[in-house]
N, C-alpha and C. Protein backbone atom coordinates (compact mmCIF):
# COMPACT_ATOMS: atom_id res chain seq x y z
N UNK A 1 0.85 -1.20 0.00
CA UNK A 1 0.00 0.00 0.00
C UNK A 1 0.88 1.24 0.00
N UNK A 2 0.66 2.09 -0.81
CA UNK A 2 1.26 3.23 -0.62
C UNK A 2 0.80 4.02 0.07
N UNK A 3 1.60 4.91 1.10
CA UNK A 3 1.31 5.60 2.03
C UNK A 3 0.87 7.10 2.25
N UNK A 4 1.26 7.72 0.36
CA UNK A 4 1.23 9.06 0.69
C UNK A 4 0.08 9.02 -0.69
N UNK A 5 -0.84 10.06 -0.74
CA UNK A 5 -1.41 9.94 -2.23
C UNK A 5 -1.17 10.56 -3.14
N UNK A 6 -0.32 9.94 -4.40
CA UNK A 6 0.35 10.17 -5.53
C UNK A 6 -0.74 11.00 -6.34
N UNK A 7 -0.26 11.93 -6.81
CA UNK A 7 -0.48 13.02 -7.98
C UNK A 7 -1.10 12.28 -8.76
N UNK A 8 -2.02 13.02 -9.24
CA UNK A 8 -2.66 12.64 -11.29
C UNK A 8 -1.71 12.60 -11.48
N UNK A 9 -1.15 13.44 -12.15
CA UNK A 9 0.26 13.87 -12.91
C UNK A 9 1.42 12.53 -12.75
N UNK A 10 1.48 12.63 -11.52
CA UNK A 10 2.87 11.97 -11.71
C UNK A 10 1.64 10.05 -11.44
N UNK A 11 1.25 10.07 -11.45
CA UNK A 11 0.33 8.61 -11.98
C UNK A 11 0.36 8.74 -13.21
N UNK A 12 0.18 9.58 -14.09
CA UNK A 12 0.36 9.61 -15.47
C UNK A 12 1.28 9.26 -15.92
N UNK A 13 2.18 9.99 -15.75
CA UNK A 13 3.53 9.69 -16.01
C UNK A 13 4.30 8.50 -15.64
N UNK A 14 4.38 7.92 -14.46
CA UNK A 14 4.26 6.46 -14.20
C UNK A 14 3.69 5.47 -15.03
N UNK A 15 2.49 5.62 -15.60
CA UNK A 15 2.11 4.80 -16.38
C UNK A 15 2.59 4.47 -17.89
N UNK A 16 2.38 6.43 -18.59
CA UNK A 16 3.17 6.01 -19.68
C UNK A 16 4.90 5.53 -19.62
N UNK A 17 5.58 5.62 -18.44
CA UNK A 17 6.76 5.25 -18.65
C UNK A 17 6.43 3.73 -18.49
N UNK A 18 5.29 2.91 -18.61
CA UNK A 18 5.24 1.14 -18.38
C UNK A 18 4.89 0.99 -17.07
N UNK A 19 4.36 1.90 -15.84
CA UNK A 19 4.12 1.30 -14.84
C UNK A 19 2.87 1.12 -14.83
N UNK A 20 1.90 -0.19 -15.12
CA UNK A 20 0.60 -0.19 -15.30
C UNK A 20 -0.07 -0.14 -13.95
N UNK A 21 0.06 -0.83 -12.79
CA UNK A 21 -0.43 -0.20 -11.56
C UNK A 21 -0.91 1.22 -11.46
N UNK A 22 -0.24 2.13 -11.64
CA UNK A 22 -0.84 3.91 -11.80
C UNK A 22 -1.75 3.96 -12.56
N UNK A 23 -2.39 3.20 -13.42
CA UNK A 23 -3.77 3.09 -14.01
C UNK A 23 -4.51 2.69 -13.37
N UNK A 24 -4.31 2.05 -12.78
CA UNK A 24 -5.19 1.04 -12.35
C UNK A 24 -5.72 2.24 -10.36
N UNK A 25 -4.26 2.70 -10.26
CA UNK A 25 -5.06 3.80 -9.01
C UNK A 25 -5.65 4.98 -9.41
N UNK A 26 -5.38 5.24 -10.79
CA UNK A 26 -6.11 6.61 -11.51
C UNK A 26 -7.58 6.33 -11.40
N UNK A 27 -8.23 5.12 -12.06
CA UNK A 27 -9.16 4.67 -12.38
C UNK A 27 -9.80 4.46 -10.90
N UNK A 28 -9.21 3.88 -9.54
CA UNK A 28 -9.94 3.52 -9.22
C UNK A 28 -9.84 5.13 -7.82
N UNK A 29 -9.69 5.97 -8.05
CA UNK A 29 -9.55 7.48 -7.62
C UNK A 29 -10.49 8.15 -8.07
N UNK A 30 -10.52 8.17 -8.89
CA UNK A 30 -11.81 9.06 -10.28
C UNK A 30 -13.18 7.74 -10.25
N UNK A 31 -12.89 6.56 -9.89
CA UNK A 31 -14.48 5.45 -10.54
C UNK A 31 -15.43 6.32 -10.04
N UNK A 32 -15.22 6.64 -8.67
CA UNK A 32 -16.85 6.81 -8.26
C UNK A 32 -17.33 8.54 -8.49
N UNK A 33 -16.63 9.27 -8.79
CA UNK A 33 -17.00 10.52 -9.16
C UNK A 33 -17.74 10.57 -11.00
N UNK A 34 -16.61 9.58 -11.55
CA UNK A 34 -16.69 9.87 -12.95
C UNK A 34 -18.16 8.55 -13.65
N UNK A 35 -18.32 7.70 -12.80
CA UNK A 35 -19.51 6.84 -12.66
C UNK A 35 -20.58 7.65 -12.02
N UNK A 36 -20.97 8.36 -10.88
CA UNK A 36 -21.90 9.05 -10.77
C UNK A 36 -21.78 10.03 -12.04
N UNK A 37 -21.07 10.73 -12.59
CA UNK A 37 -21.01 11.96 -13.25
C UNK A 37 -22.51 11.24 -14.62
N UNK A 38 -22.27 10.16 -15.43
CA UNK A 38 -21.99 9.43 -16.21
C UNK A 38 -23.62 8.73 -16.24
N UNK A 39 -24.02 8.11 -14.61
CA UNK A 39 -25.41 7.86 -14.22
C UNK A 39 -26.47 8.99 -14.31
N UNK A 40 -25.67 10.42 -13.60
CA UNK A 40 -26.70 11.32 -13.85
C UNK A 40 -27.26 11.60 -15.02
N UNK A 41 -26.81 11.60 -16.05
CA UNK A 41 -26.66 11.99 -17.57
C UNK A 41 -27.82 10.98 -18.16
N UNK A 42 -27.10 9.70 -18.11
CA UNK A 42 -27.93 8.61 -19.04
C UNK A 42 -29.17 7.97 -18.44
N UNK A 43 -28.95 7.80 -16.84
CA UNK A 43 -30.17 6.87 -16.14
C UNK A 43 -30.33 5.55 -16.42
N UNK A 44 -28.68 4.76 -16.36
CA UNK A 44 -29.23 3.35 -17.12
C UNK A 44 -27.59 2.83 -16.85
N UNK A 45 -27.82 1.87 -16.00
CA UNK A 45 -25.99 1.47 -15.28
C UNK A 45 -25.58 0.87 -16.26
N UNK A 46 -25.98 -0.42 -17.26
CA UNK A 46 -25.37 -0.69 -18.30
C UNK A 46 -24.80 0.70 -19.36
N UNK A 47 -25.45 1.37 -19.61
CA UNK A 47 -24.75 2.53 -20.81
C UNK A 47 -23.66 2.82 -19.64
N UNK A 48 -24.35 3.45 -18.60
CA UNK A 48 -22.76 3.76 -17.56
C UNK A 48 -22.13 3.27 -17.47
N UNK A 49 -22.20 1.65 -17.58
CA UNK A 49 -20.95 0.88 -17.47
C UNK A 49 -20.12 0.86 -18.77
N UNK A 50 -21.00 1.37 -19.71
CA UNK A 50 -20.28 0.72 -21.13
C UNK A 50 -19.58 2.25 -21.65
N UNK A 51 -20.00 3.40 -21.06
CA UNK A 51 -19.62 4.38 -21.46
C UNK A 51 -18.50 4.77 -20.40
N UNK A 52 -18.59 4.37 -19.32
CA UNK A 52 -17.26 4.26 -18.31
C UNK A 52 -15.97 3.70 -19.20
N UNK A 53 -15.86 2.69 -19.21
CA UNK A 53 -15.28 1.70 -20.09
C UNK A 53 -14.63 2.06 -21.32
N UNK A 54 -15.68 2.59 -22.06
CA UNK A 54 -15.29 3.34 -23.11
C UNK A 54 -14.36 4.89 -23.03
N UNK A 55 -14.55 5.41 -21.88
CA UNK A 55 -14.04 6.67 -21.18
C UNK A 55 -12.65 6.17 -21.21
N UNK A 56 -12.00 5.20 -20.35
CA UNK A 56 -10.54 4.71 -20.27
C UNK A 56 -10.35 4.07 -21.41
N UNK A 57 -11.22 3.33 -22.03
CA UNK A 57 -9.90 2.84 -23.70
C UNK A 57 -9.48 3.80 -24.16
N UNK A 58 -10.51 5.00 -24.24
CA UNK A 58 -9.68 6.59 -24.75
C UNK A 58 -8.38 6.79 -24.13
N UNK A 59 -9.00 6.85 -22.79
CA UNK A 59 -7.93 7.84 -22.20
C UNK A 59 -5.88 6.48 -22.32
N UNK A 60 -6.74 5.69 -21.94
CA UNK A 60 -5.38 4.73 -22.69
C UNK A 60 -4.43 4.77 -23.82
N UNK A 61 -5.91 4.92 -25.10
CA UNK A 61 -5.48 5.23 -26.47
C UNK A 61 -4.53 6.47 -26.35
N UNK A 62 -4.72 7.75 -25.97
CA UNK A 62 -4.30 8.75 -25.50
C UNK A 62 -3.27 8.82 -24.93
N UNK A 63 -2.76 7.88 -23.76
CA UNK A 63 -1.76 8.22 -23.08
C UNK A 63 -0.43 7.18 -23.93
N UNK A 64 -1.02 6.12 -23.99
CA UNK A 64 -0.09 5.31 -25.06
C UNK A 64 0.24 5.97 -26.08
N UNK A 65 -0.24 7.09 -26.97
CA UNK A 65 0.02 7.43 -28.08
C UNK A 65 0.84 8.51 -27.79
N UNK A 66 1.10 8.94 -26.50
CA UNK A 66 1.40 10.03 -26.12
C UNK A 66 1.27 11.56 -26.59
N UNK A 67 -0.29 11.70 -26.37
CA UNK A 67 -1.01 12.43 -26.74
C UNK A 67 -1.41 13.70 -25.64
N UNK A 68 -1.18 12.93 -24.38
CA UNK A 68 -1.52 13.86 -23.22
C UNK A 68 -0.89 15.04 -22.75
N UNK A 69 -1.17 15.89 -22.79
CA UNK A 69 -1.11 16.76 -22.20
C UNK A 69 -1.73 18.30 -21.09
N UNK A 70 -2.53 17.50 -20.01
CA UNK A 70 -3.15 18.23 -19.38
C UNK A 70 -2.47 19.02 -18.81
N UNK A 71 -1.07 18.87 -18.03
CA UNK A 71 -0.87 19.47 -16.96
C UNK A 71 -1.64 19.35 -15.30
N UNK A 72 -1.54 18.20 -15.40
CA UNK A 72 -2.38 18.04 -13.84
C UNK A 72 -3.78 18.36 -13.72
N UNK A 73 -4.33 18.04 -14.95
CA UNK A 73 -6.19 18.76 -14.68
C UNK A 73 -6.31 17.02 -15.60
N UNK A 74 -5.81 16.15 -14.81
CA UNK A 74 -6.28 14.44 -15.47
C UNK A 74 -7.91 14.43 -15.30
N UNK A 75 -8.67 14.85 -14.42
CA UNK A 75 -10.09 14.37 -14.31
C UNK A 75 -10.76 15.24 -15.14
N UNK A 76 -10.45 16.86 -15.38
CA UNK A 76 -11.40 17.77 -15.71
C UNK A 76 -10.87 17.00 -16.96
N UNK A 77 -10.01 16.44 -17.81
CA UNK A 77 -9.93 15.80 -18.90
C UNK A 77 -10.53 14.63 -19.41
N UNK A 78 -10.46 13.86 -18.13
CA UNK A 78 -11.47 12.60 -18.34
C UNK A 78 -12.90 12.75 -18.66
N UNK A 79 -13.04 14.01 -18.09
CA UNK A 79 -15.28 14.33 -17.51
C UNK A 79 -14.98 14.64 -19.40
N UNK A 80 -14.24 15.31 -19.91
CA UNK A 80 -14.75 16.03 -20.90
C UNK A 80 -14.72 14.65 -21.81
N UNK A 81 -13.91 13.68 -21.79
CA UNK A 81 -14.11 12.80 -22.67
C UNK A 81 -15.29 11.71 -22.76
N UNK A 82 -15.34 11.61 -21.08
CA UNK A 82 -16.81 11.18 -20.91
C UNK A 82 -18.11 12.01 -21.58
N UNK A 83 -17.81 13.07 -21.15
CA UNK A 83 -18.87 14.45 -21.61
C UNK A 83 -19.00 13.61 -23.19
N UNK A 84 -18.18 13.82 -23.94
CA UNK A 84 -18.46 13.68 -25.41
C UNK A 84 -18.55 12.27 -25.69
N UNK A 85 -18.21 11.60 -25.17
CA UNK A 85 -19.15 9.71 -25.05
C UNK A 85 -20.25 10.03 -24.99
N UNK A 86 -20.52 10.64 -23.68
CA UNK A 86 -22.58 10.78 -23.50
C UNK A 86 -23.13 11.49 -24.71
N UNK A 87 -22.41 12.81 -25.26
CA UNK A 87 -23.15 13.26 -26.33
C UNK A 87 -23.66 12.10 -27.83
N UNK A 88 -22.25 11.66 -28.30
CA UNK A 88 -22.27 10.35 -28.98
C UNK A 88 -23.50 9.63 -29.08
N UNK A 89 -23.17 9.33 -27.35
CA UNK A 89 -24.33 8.23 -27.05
C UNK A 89 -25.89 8.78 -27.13
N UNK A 90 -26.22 9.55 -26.83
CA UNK A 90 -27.44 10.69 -27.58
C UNK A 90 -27.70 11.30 -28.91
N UNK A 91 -26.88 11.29 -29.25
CA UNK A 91 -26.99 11.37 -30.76
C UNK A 91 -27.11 10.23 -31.69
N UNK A 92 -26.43 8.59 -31.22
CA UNK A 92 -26.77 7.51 -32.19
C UNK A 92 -28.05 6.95 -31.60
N UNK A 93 -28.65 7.33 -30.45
CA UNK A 93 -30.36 7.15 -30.04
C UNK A 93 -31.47 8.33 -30.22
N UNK A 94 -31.23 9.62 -30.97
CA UNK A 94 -31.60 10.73 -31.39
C UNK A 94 -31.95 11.28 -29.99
N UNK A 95 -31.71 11.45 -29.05
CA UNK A 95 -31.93 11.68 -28.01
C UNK A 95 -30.83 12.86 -27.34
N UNK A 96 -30.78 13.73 -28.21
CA UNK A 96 -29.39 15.10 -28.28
C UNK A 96 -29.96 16.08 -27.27
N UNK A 97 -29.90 16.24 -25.70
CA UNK A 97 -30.58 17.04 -24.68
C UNK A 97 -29.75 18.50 -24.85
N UNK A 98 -30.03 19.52 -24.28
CA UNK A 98 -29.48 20.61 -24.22
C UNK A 98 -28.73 20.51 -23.28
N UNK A 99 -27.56 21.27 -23.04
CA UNK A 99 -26.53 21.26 -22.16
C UNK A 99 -26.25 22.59 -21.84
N UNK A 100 -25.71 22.47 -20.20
CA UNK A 100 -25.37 23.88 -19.67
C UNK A 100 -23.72 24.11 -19.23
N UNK A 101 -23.06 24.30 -20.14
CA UNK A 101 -21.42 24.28 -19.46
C UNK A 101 -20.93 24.57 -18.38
N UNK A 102 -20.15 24.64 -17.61
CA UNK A 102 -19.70 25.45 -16.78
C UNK A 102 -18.02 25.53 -16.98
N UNK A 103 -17.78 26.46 -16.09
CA UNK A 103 -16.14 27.09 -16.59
C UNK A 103 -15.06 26.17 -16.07
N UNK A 104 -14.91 25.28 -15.17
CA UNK A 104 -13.95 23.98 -14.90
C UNK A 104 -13.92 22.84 -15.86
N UNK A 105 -15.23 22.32 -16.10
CA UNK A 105 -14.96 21.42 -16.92
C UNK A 105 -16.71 20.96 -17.39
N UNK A 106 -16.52 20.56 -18.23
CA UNK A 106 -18.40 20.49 -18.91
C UNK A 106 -19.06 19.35 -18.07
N UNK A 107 -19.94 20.06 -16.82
CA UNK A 107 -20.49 19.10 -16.11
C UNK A 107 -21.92 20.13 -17.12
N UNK A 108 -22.84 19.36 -17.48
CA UNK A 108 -23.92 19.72 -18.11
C UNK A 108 -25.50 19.21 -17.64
N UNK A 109 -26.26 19.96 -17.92
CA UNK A 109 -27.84 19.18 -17.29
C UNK A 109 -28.50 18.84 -18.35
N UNK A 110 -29.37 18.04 -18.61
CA UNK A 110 -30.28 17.60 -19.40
C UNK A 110 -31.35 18.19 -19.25
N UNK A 111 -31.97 18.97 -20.49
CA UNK A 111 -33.42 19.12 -20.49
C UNK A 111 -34.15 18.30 -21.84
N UNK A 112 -34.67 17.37 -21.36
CA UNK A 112 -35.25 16.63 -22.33
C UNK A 112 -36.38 16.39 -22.63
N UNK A 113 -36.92 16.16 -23.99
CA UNK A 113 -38.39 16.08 -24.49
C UNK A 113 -37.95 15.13 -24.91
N UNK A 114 -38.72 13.63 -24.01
CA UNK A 114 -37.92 12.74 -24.88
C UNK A 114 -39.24 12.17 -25.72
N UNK A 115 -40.42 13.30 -25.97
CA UNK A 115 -41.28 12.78 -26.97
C UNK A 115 -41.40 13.62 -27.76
N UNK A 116 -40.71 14.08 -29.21
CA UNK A 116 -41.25 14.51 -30.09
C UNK A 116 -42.58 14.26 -30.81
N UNK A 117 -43.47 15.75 -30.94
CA UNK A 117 -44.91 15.50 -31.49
C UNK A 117 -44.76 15.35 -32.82
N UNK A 118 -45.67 14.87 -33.92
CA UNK A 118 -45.30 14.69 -35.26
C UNK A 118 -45.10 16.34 -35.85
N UNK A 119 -45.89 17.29 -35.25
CA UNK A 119 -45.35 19.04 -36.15
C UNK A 119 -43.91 19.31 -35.45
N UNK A 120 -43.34 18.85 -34.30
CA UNK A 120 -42.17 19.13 -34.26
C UNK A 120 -41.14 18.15 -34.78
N UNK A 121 -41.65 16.61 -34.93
CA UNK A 121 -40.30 16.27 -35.93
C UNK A 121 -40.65 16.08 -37.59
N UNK A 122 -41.31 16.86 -38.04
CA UNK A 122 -41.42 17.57 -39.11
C UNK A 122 -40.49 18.91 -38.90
N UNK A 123 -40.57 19.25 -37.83
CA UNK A 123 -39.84 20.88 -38.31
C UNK A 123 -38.10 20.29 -38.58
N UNK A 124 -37.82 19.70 -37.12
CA UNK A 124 -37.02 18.64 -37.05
C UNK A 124 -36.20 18.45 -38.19
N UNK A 125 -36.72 17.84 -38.95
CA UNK A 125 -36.46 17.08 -40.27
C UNK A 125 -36.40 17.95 -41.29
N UNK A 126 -37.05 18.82 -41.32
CA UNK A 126 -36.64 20.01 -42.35
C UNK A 126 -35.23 20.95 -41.95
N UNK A 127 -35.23 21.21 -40.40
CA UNK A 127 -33.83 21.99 -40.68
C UNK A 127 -33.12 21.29 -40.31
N UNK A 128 -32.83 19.94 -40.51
CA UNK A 128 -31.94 19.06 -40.96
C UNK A 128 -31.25 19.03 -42.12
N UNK A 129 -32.27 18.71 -42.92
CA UNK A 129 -32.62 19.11 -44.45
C UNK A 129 -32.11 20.05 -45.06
N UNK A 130 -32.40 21.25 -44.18
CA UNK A 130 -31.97 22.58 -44.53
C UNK A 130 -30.55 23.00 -44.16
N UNK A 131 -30.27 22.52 -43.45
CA UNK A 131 -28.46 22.52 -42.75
C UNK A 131 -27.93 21.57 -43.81
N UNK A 132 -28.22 20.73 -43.95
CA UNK A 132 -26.98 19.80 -45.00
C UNK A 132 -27.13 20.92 -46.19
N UNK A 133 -28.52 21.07 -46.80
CA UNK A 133 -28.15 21.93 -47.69
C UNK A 133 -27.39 22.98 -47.83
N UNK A 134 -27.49 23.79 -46.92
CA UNK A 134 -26.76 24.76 -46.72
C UNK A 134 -24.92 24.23 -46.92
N UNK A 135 -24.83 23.42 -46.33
CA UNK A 135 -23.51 22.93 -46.05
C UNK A 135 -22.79 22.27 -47.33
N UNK A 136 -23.62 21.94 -48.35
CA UNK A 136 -23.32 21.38 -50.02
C UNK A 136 -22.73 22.22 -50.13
N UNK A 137 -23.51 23.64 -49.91
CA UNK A 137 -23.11 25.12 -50.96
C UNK A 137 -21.76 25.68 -50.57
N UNK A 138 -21.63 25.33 -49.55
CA UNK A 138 -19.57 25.58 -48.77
C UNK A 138 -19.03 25.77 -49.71
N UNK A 139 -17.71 26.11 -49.80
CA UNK A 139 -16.16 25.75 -50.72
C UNK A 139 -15.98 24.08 -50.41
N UNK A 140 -15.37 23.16 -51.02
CA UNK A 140 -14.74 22.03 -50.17
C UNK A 140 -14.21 21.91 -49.25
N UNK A 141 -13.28 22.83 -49.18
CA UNK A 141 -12.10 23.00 -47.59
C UNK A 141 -13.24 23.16 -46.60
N UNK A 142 -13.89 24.23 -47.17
CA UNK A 142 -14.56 24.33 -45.53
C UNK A 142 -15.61 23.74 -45.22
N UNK A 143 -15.85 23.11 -46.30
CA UNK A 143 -17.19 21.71 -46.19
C UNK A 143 -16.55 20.77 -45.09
N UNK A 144 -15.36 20.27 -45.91
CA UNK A 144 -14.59 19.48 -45.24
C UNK A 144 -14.58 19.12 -43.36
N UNK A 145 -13.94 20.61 -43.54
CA UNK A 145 -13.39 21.18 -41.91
C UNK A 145 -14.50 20.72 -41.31
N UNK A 146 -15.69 21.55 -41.58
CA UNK A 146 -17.11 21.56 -40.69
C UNK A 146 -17.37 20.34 -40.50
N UNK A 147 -17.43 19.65 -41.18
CA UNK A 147 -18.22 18.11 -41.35
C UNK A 147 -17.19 17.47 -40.22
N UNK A 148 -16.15 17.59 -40.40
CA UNK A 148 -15.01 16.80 -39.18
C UNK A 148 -14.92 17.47 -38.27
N UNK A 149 -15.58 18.68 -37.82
CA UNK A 149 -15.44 19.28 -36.49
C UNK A 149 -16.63 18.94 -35.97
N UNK A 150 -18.11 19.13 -36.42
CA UNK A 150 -19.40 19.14 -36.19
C UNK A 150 -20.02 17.71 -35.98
N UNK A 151 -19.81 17.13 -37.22
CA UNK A 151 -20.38 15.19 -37.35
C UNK A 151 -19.14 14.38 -36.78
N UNK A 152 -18.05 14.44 -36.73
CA UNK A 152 -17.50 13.66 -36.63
C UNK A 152 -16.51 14.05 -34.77
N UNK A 153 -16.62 14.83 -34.61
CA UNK A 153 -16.32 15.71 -33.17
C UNK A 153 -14.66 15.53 -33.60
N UNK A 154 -14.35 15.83 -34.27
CA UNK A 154 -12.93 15.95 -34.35
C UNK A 154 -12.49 17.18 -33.61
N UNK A 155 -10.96 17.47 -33.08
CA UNK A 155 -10.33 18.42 -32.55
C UNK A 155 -9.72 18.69 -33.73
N UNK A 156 -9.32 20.33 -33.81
CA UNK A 156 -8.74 21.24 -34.64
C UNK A 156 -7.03 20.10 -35.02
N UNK A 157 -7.03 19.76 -34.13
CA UNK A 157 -5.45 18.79 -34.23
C UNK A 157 -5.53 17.90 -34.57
N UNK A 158 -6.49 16.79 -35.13
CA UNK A 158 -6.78 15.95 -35.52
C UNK A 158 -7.00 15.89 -37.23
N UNK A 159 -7.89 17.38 -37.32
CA UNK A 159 -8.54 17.68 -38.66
C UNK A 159 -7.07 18.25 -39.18
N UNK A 160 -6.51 18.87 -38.54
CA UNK A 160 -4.89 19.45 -38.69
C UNK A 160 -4.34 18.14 -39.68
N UNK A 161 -3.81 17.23 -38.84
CA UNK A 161 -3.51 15.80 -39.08
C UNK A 161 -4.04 15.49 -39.87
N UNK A 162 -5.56 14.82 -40.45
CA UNK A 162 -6.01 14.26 -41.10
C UNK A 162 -6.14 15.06 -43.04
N UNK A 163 -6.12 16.29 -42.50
CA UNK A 163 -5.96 17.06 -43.71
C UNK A 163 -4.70 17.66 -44.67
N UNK A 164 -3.84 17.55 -43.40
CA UNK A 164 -2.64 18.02 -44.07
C UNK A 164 -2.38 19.44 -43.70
N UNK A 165 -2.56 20.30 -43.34
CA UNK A 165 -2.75 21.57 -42.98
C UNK A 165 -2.49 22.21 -41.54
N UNK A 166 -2.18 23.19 -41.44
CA UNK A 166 -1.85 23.39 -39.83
C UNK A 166 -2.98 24.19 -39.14
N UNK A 167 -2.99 24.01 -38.04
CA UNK A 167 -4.20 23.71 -36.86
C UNK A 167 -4.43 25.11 -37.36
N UNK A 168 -3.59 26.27 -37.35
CA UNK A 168 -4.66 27.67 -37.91
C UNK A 168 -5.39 28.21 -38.80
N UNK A 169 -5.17 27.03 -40.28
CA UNK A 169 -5.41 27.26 -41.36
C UNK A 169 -6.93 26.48 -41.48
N UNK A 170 -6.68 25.34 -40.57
CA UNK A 170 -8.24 24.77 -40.58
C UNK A 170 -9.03 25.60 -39.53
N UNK A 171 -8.84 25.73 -38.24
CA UNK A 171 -9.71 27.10 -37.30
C UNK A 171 -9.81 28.36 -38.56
N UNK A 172 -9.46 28.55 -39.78
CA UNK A 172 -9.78 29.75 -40.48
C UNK A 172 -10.37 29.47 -41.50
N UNK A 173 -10.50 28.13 -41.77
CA UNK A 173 -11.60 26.75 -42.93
C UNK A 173 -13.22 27.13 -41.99
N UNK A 174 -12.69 26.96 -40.77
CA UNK A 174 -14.18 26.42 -39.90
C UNK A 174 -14.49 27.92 -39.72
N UNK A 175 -14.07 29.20 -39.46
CA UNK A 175 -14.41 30.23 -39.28
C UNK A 175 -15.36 30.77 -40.89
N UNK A 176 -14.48 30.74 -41.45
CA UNK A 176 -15.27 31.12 -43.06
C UNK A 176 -16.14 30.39 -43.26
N UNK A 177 -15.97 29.24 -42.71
CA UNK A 177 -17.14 28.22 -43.39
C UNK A 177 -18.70 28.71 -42.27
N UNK A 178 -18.56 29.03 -41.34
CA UNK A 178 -19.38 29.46 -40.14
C UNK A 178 -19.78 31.02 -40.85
N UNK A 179 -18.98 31.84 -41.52
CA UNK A 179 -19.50 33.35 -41.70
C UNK A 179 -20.53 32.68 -43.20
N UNK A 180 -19.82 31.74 -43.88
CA UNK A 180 -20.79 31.26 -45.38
C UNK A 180 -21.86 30.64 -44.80
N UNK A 181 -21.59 30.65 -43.73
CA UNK A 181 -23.89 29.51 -43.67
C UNK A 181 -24.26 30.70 -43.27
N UNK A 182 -23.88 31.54 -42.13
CA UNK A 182 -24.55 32.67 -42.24
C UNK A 182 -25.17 33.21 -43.11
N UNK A 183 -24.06 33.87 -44.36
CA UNK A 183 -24.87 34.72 -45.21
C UNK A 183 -25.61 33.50 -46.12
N UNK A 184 -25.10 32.29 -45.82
CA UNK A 184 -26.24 31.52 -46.98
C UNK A 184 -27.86 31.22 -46.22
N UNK A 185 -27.81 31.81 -45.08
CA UNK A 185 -29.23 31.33 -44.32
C UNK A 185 -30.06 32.57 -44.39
N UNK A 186 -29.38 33.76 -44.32
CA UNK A 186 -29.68 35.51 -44.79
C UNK A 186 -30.39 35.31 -46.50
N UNK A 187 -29.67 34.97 -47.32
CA UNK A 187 -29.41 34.66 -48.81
C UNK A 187 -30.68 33.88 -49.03
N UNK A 188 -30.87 32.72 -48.24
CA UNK A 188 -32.29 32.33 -48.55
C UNK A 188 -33.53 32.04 -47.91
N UNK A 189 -33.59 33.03 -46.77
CA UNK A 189 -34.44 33.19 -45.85
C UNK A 189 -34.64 32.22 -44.98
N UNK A 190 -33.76 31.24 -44.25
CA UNK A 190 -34.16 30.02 -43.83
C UNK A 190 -34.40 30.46 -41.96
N UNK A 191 -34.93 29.63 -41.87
CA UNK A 191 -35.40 30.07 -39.97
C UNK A 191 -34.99 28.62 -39.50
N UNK A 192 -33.95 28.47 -38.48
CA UNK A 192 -33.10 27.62 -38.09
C UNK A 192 -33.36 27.27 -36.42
N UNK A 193 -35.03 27.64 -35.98
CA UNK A 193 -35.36 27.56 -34.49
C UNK A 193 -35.99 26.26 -34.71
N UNK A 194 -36.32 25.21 -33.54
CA UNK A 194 -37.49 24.33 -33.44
C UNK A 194 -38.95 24.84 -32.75
């Protein structure tokens, strides 16, 4: 048993240098905060369990690839990766709640209608409809960008990577491409509320 309680940080670092034990006390330091976090959200211990789960193959994938770099904020990093599991996981059950950020790290609330009436998923379905369209009419680059920042939750460093391009040139893909739906929603009168 160790006697004094070891740092995120330097548990991190322990681990990626091959000490797998420091995972194993990361995980079980953070289980019960980042498992309640995870229950509140979904209401259903299997998704919690499977989205827990899914939370550390990331954060594994991540530290093995040596990708990390928090600086000692390991949990407000974990919630956010959880955070965007739960979104995921609401979005491949159409079930996308509104969220309220806060400034440490995205602990968020659910407000949910989890019954759409048939005139609202008609509206639904039209500015669906109406957003992809909009999004044809882009340049490519910044079709591109959007589609891998928005559908696919990519980070600016990733789309960086995957495109070839450096992280400012795509943040200035996704900026133009954000001022062009504008004037293309001005341009053809579209109303983008539910």
């Amino acid at each position: 048993m160790r006697t004094k309680i070891t740092s995120d940080s330097l548990l991190v670092k322990n681990y990626i240098l091959g000490d797998e034990a420091s995972l194993e006390i990361l995980i079980k330091k953070h289980q019960q905060r980042l498992f309640s976090f995870i229950y509140s959200k979904v209401k259903d211990r299997d998704i919690t369990n499977d989205i827990f789960q899914d939370t550390f193959i990331k954060v594994i994938k991540t530290l093995k690839k040596g990708n990390y770099n928090e600086e000692g904020k390991f949990l407000p990093w974990v919630m956010r990766i959880a955070h965007n599991l739960i979104i995921d996981y609401f979005r491949k059950n159409n079930r996308m709640p509104n969220f309220k950020n806060s400034d440490e790290f995205d602990i968020f609330s659910i407000i949910s209608d989890d019954s759409l009436n048939a005139e609202k998923q008609l509206i639904q379905e039209q500015i669906f409809d109406d957003v992809r369209e909009l999004i044809n009419e882009l340049p490519e680059e910044q079709k591109e960008v959007l589609m891998m920042r928005m559908y696919r939750d990519m980070s600016f460093k990733e789309i960086s990577d995957c495109t070839g391009v450096s992280i400012n040139t795509a943040l200035g893909r996704m900026r133009y491409a954000l001022i062009n739906m504008r004037k293309l929603i001005e341009k053809h009168k579209i109303i983008l509320i539910n």
